[in-house]
C-alpha atoms as a PDB file:
ATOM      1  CA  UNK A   1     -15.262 109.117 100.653  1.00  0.00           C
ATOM      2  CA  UNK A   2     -15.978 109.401  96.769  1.00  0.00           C
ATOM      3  CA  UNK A   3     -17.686 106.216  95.211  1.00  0.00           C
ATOM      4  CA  UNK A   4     -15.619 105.046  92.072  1.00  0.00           C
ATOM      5  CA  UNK A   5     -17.312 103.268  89.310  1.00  0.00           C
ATOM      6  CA  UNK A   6     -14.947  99.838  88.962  1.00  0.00           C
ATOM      7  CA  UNK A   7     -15.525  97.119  86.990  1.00  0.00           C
ATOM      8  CA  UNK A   8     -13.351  94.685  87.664  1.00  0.00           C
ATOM      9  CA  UNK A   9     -14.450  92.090  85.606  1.00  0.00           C
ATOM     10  CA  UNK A  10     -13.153  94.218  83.000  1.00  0.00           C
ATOM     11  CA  UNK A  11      -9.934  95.071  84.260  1.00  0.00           C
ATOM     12  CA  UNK A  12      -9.197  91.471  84.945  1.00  0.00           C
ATOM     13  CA  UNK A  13     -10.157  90.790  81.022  1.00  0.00           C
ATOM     14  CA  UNK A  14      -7.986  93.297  80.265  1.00  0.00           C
ATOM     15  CA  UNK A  15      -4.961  92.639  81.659  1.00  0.00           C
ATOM     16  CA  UNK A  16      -5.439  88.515  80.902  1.00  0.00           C
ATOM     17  CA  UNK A  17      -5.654  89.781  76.835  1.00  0.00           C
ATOM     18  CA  UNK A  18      -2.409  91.496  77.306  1.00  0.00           C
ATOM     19  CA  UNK A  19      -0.483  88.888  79.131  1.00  0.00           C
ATOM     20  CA  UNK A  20      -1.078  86.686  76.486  1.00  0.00           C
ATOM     21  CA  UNK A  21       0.087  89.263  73.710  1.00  0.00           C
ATOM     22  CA  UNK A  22       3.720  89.526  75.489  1.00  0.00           C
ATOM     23  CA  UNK A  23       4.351  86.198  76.014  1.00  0.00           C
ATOM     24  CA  UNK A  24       7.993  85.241  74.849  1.00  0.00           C
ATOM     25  CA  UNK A  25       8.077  80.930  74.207  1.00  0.00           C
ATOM     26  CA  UNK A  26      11.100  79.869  74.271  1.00  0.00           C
ATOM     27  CA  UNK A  27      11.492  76.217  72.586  1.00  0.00           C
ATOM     28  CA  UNK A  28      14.226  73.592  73.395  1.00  0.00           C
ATOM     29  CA  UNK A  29      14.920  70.661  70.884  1.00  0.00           C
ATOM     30  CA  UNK A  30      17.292  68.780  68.927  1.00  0.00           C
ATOM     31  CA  UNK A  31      18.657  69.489  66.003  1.00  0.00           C
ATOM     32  CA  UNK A  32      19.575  66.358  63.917  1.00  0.00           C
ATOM     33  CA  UNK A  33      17.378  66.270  61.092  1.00  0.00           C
ATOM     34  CA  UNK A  34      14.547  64.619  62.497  1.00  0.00           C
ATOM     35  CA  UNK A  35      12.363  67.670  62.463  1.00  0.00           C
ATOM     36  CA  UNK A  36      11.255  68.869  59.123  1.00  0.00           C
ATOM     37  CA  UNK A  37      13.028  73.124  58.460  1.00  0.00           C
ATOM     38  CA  UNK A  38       9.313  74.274  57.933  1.00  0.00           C
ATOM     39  CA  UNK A  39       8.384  73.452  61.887  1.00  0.00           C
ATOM     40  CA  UNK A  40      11.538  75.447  63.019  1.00  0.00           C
ATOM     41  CA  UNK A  41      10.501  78.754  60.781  1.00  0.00           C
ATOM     42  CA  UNK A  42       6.730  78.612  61.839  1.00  0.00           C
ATOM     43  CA  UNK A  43       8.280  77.971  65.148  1.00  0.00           C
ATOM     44  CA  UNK A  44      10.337  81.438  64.664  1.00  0.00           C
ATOM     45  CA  UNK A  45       7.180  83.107  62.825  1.00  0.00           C
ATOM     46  CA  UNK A  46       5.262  82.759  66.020  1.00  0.00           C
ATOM     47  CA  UNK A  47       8.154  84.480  67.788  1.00  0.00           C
ATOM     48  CA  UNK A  48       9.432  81.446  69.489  1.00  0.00           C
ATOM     49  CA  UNK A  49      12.710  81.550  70.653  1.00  0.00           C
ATOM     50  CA  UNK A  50      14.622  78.452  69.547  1.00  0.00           C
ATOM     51  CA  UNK A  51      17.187  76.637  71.898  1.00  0.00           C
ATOM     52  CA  UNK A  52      18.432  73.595  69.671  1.00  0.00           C
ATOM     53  CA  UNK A  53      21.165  71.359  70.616  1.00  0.00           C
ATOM     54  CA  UNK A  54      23.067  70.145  67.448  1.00  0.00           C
ATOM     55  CA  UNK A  55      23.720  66.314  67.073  1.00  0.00           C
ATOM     56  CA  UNK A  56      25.652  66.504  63.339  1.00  0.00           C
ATOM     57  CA  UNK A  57      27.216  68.669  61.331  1.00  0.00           C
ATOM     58  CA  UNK A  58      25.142  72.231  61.934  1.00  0.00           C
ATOM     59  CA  UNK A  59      26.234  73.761  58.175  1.00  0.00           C
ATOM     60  CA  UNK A  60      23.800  70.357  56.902  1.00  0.00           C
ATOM     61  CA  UNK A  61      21.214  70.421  59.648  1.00  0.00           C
ATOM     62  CA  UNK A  62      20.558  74.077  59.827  1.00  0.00           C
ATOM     63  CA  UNK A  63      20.860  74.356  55.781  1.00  0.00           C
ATOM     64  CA  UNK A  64      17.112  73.849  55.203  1.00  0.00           C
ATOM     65  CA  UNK A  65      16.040  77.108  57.642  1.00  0.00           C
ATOM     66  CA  UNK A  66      18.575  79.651  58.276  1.00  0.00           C
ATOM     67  CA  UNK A  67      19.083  81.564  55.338  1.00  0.00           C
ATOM     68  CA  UNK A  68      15.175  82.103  55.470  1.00  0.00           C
ATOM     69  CA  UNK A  69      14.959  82.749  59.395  1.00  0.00           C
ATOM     70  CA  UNK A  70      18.466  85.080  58.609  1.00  0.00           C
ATOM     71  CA  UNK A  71      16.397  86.876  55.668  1.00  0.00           C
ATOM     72  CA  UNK A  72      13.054  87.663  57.414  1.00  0.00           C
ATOM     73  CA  UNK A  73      15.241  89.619  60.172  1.00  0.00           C
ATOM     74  CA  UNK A  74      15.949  86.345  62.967  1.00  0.00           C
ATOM     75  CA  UNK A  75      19.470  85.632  64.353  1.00  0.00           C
ATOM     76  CA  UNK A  76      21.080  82.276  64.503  1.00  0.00           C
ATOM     77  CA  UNK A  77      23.928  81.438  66.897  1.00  0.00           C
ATOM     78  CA  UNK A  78      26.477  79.187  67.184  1.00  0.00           C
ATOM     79  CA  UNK A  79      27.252  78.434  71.100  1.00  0.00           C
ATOM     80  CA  UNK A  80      29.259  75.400  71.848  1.00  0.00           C
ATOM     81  CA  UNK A  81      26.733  72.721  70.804  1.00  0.00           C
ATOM     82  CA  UNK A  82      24.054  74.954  70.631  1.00  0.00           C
ATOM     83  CA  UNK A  83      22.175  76.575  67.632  1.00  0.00           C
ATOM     84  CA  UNK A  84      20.061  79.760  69.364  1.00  0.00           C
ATOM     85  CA  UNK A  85      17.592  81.001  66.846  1.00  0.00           C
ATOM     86  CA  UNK A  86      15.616  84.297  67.073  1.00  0.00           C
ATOM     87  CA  UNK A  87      13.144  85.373  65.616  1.00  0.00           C
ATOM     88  CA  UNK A  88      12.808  89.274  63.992  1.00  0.00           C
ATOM     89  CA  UNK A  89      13.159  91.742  66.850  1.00  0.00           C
ATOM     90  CA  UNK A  90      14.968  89.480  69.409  1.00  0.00           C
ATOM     91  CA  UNK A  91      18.488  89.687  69.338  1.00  0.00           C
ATOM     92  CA  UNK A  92      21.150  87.570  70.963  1.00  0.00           C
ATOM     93  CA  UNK A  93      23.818  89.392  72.897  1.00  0.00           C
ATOM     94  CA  UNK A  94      27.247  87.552  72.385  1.00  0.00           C
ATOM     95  CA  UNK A  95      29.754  90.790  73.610  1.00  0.00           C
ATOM     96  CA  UNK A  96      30.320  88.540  76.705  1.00  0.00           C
ATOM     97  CA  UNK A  97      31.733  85.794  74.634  1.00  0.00           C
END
């Protein structure tokens, strides 16, 4: 049998570094103007998904961060008392709707 030079302290480095890079959060919350817009776009910068359920009138509570989470390439969507908010790169299906 051949020997075979394995570290496997540094595989297991290796592979915990890349777990962490592909992580996908996904962050549930209220939307009713209690949380400042800035927390909701960092929230999106960091590539959080955004699951927000809408106490109000969404047009008002959603005016302070969409058109900025819209413009850097993120997706909002409306989904029966639900505002879904991607950020760039993550896309929200709704051909099922």
């Amino acid at each position: 049998m051949a020997d075979f030079n394995l570290d496997l302290r540094s595989v297991e480095e290796h592979i915990d570094e890349e777990d962490g890079e592909n992580d996908t959060r996904i962050t549930l919350g209220v939307l009713d103007g209690s949380t400042p817009p800035e927390e909701w776009i960092a929230a999106t910068e960091r590539g959080e998904v955004l699951v927000l359920a809408v106490e109000g009138e969404l047009n008002e509570l959603a005016s302070g961060f969409a058109r900025e989470i819209s413009e850097s390439g993120g997706d909002l969507v409306h989904f029966r008392e639900f505002l879904l908010v991607t950020p760039d790169g993550v896309s929200v299906d709704t051909d099922r709707l």
